[in-house]
C-alpha atoms as a PDB file:
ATOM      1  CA  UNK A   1      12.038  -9.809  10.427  1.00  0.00           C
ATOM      2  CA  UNK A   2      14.043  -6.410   8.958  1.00  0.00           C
ATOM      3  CA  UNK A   3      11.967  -3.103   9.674  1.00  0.00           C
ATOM      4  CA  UNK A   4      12.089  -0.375   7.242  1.00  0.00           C
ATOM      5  CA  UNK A   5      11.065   3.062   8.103  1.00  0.00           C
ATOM      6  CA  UNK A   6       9.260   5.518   5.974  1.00  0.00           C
ATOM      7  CA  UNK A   7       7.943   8.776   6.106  1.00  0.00           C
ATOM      8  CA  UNK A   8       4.032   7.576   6.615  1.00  0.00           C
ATOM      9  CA  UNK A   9       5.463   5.045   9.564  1.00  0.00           C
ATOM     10  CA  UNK A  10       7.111   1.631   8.579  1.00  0.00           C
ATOM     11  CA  UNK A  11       7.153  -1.799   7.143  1.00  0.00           C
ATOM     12  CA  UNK A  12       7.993  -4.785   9.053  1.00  0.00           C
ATOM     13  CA  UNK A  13       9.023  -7.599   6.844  1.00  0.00           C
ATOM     14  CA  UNK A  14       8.043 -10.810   8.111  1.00  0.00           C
ATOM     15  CA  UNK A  15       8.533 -13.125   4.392  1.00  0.00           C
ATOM     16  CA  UNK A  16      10.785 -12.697   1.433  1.00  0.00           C
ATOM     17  CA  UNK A  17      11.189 -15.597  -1.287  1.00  0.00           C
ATOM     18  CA  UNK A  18      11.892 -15.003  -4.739  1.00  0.00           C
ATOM     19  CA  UNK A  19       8.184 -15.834  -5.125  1.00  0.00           C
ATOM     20  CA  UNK A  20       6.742 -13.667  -2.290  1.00  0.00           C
ATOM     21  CA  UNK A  21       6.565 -11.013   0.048  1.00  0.00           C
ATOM     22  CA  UNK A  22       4.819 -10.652   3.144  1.00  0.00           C
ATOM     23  CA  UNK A  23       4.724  -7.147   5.279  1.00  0.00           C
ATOM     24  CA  UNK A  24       3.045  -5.530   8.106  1.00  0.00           C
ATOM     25  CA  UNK A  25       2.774  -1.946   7.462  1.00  0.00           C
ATOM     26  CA  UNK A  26       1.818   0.195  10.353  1.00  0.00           C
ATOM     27  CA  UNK A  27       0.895   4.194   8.921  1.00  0.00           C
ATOM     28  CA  UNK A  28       0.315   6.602  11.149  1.00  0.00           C
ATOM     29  CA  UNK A  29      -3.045   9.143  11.676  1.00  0.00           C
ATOM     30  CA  UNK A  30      -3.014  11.850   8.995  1.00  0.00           C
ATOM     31  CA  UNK A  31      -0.162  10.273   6.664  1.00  0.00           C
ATOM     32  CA  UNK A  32      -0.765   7.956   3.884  1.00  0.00           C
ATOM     33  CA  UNK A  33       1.821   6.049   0.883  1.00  0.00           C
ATOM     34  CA  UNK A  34       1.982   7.812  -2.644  1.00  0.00           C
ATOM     35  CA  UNK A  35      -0.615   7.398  -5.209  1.00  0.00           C
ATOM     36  CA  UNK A  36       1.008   4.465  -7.166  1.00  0.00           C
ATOM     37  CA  UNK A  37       0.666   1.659  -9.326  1.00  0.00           C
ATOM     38  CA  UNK A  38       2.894  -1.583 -10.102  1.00  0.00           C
ATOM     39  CA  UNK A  39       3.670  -3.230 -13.285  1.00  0.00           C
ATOM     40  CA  UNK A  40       4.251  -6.142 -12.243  1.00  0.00           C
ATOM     41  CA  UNK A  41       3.462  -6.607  -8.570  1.00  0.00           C
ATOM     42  CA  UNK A  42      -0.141  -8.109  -7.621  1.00  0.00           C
ATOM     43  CA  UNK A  43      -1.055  -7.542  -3.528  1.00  0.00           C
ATOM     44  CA  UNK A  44      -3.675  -8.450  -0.912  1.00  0.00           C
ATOM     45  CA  UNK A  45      -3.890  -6.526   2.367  1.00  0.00           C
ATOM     46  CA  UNK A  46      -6.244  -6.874   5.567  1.00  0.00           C
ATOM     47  CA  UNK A  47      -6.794  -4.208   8.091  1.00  0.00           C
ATOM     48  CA  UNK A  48      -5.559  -5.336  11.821  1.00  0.00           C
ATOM     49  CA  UNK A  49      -6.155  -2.436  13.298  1.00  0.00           C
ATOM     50  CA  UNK A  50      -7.387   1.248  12.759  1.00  0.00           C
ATOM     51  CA  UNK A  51      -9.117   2.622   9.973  1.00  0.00           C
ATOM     52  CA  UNK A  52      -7.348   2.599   6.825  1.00  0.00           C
ATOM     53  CA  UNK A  53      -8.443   5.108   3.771  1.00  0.00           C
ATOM     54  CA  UNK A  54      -7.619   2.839   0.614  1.00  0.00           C
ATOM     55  CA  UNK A  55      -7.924   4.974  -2.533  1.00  0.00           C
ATOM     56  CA  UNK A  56      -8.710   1.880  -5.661  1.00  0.00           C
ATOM     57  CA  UNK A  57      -8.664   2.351  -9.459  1.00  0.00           C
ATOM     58  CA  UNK A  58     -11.802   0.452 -10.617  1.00  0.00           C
ATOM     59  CA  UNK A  59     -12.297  -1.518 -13.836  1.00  0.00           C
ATOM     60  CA  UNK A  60     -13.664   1.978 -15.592  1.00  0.00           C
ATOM     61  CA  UNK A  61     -10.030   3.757 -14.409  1.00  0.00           C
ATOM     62  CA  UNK A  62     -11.933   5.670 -11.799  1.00  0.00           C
ATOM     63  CA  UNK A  63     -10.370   6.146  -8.143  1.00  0.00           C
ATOM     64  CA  UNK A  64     -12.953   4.725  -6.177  1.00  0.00           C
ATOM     65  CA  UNK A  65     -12.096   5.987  -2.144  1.00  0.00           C
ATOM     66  CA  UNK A  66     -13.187   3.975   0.818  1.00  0.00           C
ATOM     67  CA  UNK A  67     -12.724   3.001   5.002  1.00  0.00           C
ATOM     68  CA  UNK A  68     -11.735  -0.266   6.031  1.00  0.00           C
ATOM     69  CA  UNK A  69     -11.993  -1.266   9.326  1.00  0.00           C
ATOM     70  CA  UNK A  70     -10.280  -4.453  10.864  1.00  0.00           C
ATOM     71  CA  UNK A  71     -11.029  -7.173   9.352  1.00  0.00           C
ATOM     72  CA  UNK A  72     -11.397  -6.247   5.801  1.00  0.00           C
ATOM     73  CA  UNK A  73      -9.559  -6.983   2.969  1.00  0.00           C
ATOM     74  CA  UNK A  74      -8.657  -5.621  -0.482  1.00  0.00           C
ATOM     75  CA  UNK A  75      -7.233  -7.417  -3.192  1.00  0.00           C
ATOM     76  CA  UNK A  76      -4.740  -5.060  -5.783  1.00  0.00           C
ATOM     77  CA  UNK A  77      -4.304  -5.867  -9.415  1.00  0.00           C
ATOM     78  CA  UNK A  78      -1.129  -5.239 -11.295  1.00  0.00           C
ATOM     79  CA  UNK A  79      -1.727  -1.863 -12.843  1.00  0.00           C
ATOM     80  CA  UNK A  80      -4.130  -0.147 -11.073  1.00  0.00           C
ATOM     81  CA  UNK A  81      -3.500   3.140  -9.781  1.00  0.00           C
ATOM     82  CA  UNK A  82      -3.723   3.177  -5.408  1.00  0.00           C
ATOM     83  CA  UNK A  83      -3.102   4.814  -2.067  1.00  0.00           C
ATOM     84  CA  UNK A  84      -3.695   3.397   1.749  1.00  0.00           C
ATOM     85  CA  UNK A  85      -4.181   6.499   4.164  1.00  0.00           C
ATOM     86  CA  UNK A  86      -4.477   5.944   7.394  1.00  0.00           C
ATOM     87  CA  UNK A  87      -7.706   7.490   8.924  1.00  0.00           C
ATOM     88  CA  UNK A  88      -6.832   6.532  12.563  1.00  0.00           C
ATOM     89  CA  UNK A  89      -2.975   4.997  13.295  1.00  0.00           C
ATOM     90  CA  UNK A  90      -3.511   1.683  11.396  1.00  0.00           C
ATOM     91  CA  UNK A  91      -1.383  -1.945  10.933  1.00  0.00           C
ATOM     92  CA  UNK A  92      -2.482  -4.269   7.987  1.00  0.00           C
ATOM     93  CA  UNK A  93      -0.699  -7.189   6.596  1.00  0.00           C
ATOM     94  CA  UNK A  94       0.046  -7.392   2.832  1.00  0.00           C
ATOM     95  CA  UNK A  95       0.922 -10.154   0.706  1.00  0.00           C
ATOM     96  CA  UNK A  96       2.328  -9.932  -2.745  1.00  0.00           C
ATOM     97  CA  UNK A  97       3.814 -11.454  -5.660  1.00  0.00           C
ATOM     98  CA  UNK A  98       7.681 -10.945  -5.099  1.00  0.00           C
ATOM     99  CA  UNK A  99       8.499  -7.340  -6.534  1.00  0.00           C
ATOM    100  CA  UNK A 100       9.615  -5.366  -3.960  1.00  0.00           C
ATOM    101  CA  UNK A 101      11.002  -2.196  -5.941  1.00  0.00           C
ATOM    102  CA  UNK A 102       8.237  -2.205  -8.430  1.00  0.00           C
ATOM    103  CA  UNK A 103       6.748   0.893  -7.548  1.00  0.00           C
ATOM    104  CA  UNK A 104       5.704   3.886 -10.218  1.00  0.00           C
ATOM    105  CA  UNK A 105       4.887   6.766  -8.177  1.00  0.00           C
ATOM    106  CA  UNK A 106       1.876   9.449  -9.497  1.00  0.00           C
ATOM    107  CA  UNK A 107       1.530  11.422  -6.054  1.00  0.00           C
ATOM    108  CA  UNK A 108       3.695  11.529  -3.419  1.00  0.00           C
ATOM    109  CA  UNK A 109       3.386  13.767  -0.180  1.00  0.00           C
ATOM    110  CA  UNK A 110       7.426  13.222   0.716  1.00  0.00           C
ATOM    111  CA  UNK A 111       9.005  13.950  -2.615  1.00  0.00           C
ATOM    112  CA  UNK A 112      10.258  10.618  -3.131  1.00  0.00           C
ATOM    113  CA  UNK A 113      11.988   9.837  -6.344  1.00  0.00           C
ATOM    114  CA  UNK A 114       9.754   7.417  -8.881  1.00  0.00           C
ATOM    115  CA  UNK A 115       6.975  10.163  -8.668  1.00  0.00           C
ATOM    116  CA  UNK A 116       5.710  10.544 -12.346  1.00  0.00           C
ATOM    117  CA  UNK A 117       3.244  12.957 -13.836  1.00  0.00           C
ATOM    118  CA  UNK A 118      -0.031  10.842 -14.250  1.00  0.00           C
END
């Protein structure tokens, strides 16, 4: 397992093939990822534990905000815009198709470099 911190909390990454990818990510209260989208990369999380705030392009390209609570799942096509926030300190586990730097940024609270102008 290799651990990779980041500004929100970290990623603990538990599979890596040159098929797929497998993560916990544990975010604390109050912080959340960037607004983002992948080209390429397709993802399905599950909330372990806390509340996670996961912001969701729908089909209409509307960001469509909800809670999960443990338990619940979210499935994340390639292209659509998203954001996990973490209502209360949360861990969920996220699978995904095997492109780990495919990340375009729109909004990012850290200043992190791949943040575009939507």
């Amino acid at each position: 397992m290799r651990r990779v911190e980041k500004p929100w909390g970290h990623e603990e990454i538990w599979a890596e093939t040159s098929e797929y990818l497998g993560k916990i990510l544990v975010i604390r209260a109050g912080r959340r990822l960037s607004l983002q989208h992948h080209v390429h990369k397709e993802e399905t999380i599950r909330v372990l534990s806390g509340v996670l705030r996961l912001d969701l392009e729908d089909d209409d390209g509307v960001l469509q905000t909800r809670d999960l609570e443990p338990g619940a799942s979210a499935h994340i096509l390639p292209g659509r815009r998203h954001r996990f926030g973490a209502v209360q300190d949360c861990e969920l586990v996220e699978v995904s198709t095997a492109f780990p730097n495919d990340v375009v940024r729109h909004v990012d609270d850290y200043g992190r470099q791949g943040t575009v102008d939507p």
